[in-house]
Protein backbone atom coordinates (compact mmCIF):
# COMPACT_ATOMS: atom_id res chain seq x y z
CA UNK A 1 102.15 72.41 81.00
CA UNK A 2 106.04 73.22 81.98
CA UNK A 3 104.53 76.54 83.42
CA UNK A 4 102.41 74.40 85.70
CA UNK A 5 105.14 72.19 86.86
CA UNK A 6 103.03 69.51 84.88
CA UNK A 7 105.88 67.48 82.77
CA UNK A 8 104.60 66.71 79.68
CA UNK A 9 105.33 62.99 79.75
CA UNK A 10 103.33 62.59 82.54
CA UNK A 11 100.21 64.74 81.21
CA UNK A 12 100.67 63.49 77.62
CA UNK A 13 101.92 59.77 77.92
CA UNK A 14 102.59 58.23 74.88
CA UNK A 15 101.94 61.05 73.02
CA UNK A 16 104.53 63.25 74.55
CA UNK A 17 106.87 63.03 71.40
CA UNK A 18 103.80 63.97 69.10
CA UNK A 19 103.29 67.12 71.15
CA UNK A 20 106.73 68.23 71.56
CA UNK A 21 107.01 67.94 67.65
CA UNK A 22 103.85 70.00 67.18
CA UNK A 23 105.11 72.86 69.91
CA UNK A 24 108.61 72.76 68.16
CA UNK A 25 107.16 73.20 65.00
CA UNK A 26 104.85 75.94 65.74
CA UNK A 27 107.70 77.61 67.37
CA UNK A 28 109.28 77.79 64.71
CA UNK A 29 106.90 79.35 62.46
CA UNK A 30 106.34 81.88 64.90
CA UNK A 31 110.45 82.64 64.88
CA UNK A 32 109.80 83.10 61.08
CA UNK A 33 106.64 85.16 61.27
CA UNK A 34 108.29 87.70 63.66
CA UNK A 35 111.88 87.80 61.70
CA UNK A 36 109.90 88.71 58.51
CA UNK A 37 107.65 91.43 60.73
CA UNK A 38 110.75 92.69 62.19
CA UNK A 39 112.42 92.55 58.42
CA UNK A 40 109.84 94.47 56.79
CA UNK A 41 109.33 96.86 59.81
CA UNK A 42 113.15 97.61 59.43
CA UNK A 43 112.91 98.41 55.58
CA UNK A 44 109.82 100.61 55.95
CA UNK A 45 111.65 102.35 58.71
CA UNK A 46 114.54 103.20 56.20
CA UNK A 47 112.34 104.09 53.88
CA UNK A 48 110.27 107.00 55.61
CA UNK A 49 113.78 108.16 57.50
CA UNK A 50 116.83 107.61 56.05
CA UNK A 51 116.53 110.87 53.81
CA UNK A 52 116.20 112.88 57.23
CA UNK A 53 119.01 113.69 59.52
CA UNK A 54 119.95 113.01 62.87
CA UNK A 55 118.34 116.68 64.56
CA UNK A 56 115.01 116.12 62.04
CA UNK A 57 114.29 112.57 62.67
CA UNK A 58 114.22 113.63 67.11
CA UNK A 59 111.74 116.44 66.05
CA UNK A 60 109.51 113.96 64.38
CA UNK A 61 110.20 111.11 67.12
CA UNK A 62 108.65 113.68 69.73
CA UNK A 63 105.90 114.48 67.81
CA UNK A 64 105.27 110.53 67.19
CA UNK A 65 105.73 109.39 70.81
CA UNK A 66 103.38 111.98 71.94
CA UNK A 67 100.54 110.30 70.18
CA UNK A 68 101.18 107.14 72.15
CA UNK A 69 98.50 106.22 74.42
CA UNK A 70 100.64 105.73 77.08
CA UNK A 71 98.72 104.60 80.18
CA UNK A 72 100.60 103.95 83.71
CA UNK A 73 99.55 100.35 84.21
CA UNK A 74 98.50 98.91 80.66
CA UNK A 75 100.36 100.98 77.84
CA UNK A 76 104.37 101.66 78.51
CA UNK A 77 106.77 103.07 75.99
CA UNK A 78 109.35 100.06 75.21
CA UNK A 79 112.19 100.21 72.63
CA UNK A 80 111.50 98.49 69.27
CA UNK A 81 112.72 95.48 68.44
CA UNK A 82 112.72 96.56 65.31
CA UNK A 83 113.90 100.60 64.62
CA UNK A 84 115.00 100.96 67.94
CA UNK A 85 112.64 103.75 68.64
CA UNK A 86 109.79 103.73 71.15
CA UNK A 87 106.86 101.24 70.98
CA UNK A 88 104.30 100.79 72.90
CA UNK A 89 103.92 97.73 74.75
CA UNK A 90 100.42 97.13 76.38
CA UNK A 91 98.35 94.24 78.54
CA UNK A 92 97.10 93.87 81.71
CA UNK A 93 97.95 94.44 85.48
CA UNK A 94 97.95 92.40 88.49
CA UNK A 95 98.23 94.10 91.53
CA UNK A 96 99.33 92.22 95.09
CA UNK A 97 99.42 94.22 97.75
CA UNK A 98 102.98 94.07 100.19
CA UNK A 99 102.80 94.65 103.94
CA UNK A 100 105.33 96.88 105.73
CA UNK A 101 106.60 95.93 109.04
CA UNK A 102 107.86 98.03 112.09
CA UNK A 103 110.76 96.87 113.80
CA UNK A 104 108.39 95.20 116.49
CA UNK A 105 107.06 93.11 114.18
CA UNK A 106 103.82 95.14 114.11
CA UNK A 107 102.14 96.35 110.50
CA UNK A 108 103.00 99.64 109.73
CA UNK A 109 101.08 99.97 106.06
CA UNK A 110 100.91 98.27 102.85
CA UNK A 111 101.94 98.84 99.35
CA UNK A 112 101.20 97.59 96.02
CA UNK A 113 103.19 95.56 93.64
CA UNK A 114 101.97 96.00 90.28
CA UNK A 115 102.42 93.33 86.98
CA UNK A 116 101.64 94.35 83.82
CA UNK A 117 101.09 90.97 81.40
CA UNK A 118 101.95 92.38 78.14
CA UNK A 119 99.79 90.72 75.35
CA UNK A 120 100.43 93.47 72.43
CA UNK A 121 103.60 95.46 70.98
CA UNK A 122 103.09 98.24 68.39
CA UNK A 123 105.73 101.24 66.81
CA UNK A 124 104.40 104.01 65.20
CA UNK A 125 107.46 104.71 63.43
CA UNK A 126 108.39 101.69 61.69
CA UNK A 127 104.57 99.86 61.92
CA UNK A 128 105.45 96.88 63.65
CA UNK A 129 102.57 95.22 64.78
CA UNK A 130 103.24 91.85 67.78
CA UNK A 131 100.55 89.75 68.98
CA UNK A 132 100.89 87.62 71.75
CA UNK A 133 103.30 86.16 74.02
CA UNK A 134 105.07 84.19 72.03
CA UNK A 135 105.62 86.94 69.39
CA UNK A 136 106.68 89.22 71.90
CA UNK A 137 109.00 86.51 73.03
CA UNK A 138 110.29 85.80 69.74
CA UNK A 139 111.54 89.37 69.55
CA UNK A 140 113.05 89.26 72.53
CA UNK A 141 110.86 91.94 73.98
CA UNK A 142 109.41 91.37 77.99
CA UNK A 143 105.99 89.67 78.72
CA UNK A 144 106.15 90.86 82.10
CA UNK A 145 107.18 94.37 83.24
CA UNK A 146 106.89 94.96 86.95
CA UNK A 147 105.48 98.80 86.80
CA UNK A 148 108.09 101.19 89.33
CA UNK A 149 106.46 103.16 92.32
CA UNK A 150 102.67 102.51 91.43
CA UNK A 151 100.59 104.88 93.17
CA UNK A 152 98.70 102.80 95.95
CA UNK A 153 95.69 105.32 95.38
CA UNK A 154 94.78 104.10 92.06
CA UNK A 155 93.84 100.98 93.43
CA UNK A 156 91.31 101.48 96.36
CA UNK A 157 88.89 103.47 97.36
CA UNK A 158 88.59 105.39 99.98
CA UNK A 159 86.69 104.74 103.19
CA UNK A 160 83.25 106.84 103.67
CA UNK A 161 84.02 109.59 106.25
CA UNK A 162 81.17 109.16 108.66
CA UNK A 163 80.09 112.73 109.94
């Protein structure tokens, strides 16, 4: 509701109290759900690395983040919350297209601005696996990532040329 601009004592009347308890709680839990996922990411990350040093574990942190499935728009590399090493973060994009202006006031093009929602958080190296906003969130890692110089070709077609 709060993203809405709906205040929940106006939505939920008397039973605002009941459903501030119930969002508190579940909070919660999902604080303790992604401390334990970022716990037990951290100890299988010692596990599989700590015997390695410093020049062996880059050579094997290439080879790793080459089999993400990075994608421009809906699968970025993002540090993990919980090894420090890269994740991949992934959702959905939004694109809203900006207009350019000539000092006359007159249009001179247009440009998009590109959103990517991220629903989904994954590493590779230490198997941490988030779901959702609110994990993502809870481990302080970005639910929105605004996606630098998109490539305003990837989202239109062409017109026909008529001959």
């Amino acid at each position: 509701m709060d993203e809405l601009g709906i205040k929940r004592q106006e939505y939920f009347g008397e039973f605002s109290k009941l459903v501030e308890t119930h969002l508190d709680e579940s909070l919660a839990e999902t604080n303790r759900n992604v401390a334990e996922k970022l716990a037990r990411s951290r100890n299988v990350y010692a596990q599989r690395y700590s015997a390695l040093e410093d020049a062996q574990i880059e050579i094997v942190a290439k080879s790793v983040e080459a089999n993400y499935p990075v994608d421009r728009y809906e699968r970025i590399l993002e540090d993990c919350p919980a090894c420090g090493r890269h994740g991949l973060l992934s959702g959905s994009f939004e694109v809203e297209w900006e207009v350019d202006y000539e000092d006359d006031g007159s249009i001179s093009g247009g440009y998009p601005v590109v959103t990517m929602t991220a629903s989904n958080f994954s590493c590779f190296f230490c198997d941490l696996i988030l779901e959702g906003a609110l994990e993502l969130q809870a481990a302080d890692l970005p639910t929105t990532v605004n996606i630098e110089d998109p490539d305003p070709a990837d989202f239109y077609d062409p017109p026909d040329e008529y001959s």
